[in-house]
Protein backbone atom coordinates (compact mmCIF):
# COMPACT_ATOMS: atom_id res chain seq x y z
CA UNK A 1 -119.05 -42.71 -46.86
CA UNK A 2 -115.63 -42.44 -48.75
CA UNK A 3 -112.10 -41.73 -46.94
CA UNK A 4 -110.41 -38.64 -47.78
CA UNK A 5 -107.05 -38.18 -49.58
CA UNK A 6 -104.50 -35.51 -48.92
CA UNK A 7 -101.81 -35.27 -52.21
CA UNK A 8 -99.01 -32.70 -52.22
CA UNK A 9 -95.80 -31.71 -50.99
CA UNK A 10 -94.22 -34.05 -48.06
CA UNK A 11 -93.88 -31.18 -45.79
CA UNK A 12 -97.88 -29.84 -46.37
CA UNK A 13 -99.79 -33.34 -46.45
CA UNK A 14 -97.76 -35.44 -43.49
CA UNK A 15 -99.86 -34.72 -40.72
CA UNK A 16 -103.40 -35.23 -42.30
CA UNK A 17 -102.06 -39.17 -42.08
CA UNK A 18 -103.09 -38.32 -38.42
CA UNK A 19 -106.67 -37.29 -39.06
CA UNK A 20 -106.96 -40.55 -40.77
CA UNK A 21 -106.48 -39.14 -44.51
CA UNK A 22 -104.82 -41.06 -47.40
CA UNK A 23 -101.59 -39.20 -48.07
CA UNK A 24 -99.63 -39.04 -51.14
CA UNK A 25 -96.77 -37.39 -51.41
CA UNK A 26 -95.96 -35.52 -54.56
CA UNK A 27 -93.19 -33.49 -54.64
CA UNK A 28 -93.26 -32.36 -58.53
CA UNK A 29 -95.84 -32.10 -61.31
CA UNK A 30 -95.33 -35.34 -62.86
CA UNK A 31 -95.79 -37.12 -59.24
CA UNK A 32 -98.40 -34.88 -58.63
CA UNK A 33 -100.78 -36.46 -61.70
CA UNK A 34 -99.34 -40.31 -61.14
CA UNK A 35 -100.69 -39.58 -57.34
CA UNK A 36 -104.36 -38.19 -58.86
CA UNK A 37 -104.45 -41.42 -61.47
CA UNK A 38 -103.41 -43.77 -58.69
CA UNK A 39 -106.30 -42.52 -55.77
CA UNK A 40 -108.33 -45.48 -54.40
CA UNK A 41 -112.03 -45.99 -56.10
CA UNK A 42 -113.33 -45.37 -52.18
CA UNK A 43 -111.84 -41.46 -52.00
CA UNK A 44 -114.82 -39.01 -52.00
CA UNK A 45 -112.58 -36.01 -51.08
CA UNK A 46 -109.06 -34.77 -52.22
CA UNK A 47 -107.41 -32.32 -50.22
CA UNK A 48 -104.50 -30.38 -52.78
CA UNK A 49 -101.23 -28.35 -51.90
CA UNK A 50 -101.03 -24.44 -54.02
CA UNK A 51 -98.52 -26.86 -55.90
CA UNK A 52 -100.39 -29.74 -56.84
CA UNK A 53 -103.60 -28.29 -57.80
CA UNK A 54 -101.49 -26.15 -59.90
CA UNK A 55 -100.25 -29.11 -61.28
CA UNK A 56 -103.85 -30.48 -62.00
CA UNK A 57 -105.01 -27.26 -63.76
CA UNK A 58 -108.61 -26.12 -63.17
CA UNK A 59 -110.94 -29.26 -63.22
CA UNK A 60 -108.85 -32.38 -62.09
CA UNK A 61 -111.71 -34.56 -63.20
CA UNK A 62 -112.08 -33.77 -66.49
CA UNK A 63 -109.21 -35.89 -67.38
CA UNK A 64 -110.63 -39.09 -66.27
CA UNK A 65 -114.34 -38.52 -65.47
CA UNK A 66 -116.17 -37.29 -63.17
CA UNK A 67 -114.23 -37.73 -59.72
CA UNK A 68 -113.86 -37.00 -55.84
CA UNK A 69 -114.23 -33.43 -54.84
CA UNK A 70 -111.22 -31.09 -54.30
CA UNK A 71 -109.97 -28.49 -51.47
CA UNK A 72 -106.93 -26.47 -51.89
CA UNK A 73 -105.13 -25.55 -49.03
CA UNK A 74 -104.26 -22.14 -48.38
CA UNK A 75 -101.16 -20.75 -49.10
């Protein structure tokens, strides 16, 4: 069973460190793809901000392969 990452804004992702998730904090676009190239092999799940699947565009995998599954937050 993979671990489950958390990438977004500082303020929206900070507290899923306490559920045990892999944060990365992206506060722009550009951080926002450098955090989605950079997940560990072992991530089976990523949970986006509004912001940073924005930033990703419709099908994060498509750039690189197939990869984890996604979640946006809400709003």
């Amino acid at each position: 069973m993979g671990r489950v990452a958390a990438l977004g804004e500082r303020s929206r992702v900070i507290g899923l460190a306490l559920a045990g998730a892999v944060v990365l904090v992206a506060d722009d676009a550009e951080a926002v793809r450098r955090g989605w190239h950079a997940l560990p092999d072992d991530v089976d799940l990523v949970i986006l901000t509004p912001a940073a699947a924005e930033a990703l565009g419709p099908d994060p995998a498509a750039s690189g392969g197939s990869g984890p599954l996604t979640a946006v937050m809400p709003s």
